[in-house]
Protein backbone atom coordinates (compact mmCIF):
# COMPACT_ATOMS: atom_id res chain seq x y z
CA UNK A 1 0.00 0.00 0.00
CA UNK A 2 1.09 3.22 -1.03
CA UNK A 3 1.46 6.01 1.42
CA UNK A 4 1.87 9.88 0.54
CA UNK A 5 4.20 11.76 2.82
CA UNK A 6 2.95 14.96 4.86
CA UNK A 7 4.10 17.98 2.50
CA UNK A 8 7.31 19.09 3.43
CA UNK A 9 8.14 21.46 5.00
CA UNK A 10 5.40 22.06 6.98
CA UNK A 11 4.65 25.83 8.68
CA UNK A 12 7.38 25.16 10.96
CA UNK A 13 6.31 28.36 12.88
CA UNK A 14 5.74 26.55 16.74
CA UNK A 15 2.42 28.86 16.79
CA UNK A 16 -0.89 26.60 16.36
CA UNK A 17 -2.36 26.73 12.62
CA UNK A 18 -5.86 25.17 12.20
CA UNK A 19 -6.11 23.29 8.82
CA UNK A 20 -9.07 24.20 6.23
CA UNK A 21 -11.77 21.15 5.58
CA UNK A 22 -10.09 19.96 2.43
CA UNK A 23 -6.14 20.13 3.57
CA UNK A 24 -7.54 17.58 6.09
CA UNK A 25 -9.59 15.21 3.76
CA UNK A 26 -6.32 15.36 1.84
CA UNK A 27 -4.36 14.18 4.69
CA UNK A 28 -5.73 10.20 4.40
CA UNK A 29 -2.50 8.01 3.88
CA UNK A 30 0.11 10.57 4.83
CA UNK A 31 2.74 9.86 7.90
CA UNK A 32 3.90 11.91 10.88
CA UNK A 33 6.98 11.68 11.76
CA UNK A 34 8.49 10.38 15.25
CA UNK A 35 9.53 12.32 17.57
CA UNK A 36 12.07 10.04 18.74
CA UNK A 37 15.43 9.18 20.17
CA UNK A 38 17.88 6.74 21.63
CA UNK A 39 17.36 5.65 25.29
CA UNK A 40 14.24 7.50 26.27
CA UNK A 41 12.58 7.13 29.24
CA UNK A 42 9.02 6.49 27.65
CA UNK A 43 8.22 6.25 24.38
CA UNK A 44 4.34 6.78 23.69
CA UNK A 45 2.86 4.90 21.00
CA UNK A 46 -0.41 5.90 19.52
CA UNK A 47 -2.84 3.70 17.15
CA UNK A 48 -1.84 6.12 14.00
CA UNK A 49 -2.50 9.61 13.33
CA UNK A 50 -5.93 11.44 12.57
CA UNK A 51 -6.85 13.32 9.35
CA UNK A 52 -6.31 16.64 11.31
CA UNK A 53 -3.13 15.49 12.66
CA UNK A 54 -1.71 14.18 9.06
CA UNK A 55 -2.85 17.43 7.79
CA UNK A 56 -0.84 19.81 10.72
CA UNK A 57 2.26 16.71 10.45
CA UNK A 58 2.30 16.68 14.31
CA UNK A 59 1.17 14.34 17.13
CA UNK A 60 -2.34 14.36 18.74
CA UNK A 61 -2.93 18.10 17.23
CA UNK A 62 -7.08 17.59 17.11
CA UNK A 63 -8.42 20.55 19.45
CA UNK A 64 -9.92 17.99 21.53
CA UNK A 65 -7.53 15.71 22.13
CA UNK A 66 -6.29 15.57 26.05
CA UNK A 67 -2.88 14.00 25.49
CA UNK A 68 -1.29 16.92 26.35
CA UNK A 69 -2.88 18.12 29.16
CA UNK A 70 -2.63 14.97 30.43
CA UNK A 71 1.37 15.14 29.67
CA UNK A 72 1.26 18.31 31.63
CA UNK A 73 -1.29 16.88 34.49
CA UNK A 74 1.00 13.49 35.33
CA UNK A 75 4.09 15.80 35.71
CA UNK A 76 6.01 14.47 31.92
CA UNK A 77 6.05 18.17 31.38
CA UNK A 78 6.42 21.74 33.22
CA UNK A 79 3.82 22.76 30.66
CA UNK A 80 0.84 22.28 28.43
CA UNK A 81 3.06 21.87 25.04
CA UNK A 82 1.33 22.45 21.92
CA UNK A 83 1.11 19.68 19.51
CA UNK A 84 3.37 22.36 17.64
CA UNK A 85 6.07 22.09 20.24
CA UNK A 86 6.09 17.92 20.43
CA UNK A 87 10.10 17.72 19.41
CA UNK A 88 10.51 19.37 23.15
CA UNK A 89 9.20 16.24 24.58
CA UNK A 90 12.51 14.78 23.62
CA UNK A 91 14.28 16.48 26.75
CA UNK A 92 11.87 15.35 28.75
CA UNK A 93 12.49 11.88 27.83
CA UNK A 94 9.84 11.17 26.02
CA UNK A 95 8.96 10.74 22.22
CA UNK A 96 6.18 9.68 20.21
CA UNK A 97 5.30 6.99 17.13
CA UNK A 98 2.51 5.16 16.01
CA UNK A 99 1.57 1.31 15.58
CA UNK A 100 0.45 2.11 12.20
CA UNK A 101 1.80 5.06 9.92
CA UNK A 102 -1.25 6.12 7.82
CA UNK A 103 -3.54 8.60 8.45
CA UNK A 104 -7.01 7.83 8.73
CA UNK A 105 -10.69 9.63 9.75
CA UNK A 106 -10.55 6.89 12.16
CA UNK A 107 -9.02 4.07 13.97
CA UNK A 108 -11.70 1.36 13.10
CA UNK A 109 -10.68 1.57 8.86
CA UNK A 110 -7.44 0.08 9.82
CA UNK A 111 -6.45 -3.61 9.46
CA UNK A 112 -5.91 -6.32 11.79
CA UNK A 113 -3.32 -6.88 9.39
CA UNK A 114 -1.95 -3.51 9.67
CA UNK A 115 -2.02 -3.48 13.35
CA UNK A 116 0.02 -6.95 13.52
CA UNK A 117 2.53 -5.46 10.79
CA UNK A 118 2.81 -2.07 12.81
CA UNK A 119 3.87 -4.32 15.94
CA UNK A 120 6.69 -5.79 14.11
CA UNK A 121 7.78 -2.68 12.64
CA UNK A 122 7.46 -0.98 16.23
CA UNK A 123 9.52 -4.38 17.72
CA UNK A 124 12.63 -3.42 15.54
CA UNK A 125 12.59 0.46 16.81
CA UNK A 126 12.06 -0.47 19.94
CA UNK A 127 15.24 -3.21 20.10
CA UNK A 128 17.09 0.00 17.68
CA UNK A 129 16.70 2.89 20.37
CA UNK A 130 16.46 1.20 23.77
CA UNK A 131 13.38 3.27 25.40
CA UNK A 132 12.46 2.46 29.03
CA UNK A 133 9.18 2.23 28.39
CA UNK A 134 6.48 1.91 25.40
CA UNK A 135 3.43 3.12 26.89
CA UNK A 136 0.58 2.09 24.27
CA UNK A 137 -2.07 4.74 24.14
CA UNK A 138 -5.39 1.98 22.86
CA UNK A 139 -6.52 -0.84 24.40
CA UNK A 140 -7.96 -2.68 21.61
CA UNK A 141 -5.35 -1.68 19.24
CA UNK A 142 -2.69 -3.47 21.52
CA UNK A 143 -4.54 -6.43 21.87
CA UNK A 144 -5.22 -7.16 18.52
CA UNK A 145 -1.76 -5.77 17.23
CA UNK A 146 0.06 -8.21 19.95
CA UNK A 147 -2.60 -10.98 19.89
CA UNK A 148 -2.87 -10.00 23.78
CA UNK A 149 -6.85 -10.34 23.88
CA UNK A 150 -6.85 -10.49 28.29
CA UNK A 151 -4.38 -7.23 28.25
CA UNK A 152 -5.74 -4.73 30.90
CA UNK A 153 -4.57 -0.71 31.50
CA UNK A 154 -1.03 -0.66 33.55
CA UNK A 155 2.36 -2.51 33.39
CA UNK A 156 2.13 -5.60 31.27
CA UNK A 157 3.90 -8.73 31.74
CA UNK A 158 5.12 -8.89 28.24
CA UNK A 159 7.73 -6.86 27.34
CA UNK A 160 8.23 -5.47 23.24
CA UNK A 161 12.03 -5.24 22.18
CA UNK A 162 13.49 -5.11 25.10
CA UNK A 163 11.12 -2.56 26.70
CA UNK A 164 8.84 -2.88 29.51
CA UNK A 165 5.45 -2.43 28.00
CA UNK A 166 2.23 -0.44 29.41
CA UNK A 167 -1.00 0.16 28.50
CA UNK A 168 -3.29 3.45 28.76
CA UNK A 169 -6.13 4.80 27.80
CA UNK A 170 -6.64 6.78 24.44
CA UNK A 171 -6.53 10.32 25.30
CA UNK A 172 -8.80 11.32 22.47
CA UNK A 173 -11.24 13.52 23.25
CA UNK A 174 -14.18 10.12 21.39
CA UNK A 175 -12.76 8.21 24.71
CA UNK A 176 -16.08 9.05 26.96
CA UNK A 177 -14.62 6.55 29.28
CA UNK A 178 -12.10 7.98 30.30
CA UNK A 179 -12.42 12.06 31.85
CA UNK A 180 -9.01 14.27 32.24
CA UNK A 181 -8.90 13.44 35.98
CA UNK A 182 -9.07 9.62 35.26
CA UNK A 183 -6.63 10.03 32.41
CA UNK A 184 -4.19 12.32 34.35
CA UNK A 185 -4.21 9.06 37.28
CA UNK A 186 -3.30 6.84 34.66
CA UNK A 187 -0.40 8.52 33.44
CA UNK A 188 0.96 9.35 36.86
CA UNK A 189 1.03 5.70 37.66
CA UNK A 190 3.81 5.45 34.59
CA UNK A 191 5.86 7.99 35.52
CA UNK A 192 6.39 7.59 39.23
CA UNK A 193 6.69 3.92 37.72
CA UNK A 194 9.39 5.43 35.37
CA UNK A 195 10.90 8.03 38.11
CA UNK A 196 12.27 4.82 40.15
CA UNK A 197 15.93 3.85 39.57
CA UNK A 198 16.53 1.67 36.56
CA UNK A 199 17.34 -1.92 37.93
């Protein structure tokens, strides 16, 4: 399957720029990059990026979505970053990818086949740069992409690469389940898991 990169360069500008309607229906099939790095402490791992999000080329950029308050709310950051600002999340010891690289309008057009292929994919980036942590942000995406069907939210017995794995909540603002104030717990239960000494 072909996929068509994110036009390049984007408005690099670190100020927020809303898309028009038809730059994000263009935006099916293209990629955001990773922000990424070697050794981080977490490395978050979403299902794959939203229309609105391949159309900006940045992580979780839908007004909407709470990943980054929650980032700010479980102490990752000093701050409420902007989608805009996500390469700052590198000092913090954190980066981003996703189990699948396409844009979509939603998670439910993409494959169990994709999801199984992303896992691979993700296995070899993970053994590659040596995070602490991959936190997956989407229960049923994990299951199915890791034929873990049982998996529950928190630290998982399996580990992917190398890397102790854990499971969260999707912050997306669809996730009626799940409230800021729930979300913000479940975060802060990785990082004070992550702010103990490595073994």
């Amino acid at each position: 399957m072909s996929r068509v990169a994110a036009p390049s360069p984007w408005r690099h500008a670190e100020a927020p720029w809303r898309p028009t309607r038809e730059e994000i229906a263009a935006a099916l099939g293209r990629t955001v990059p990773d922000v990424i790095g070697p050794s981080l402490d977490v490395l978050f791992c979403g299902i794959n990026p939203g229309l609105y999000s391949g159309a900006v080329g940045h992580h979780f950029a839908r007004p909407g979505n709470r990943f980054w308050k929650t980032l700010h709310g479980a102490g990752f950051t000093d701050r409420v970053l902007s989608p805009f600002e996500e390469r700052r999340l590198l000092a913090c010891g954190v980066g981003i990818t996703n189990l699948v690289e396409r844009a979509t309008g939603g998670a439910a057009e993409l494959t169990a086949a994709e999801l199984r292929s992303g896992a691979h994919r993700l296995t070899r980036k993970v053994r590659r740069l040596r995070p602490r942590v991959v936190a997956f942000l989407g229960l049923s995406a994990y299951r199915t992409a890791f034929d873990r069907p049982a998996a529950t939210p928190g630290s998982q017995p399996e580990d992917v690469g190398g890397a102790r794995v854990w499971l969260l909540p999707n912050p997306s603002g669809l996730n009626a389940h799940y409230q800021l104030p729930a979300l913000v717990a479940a975060f802060s239960d990785l990082r004070a898991a992550i702010a103990r000494p490595r073994d």
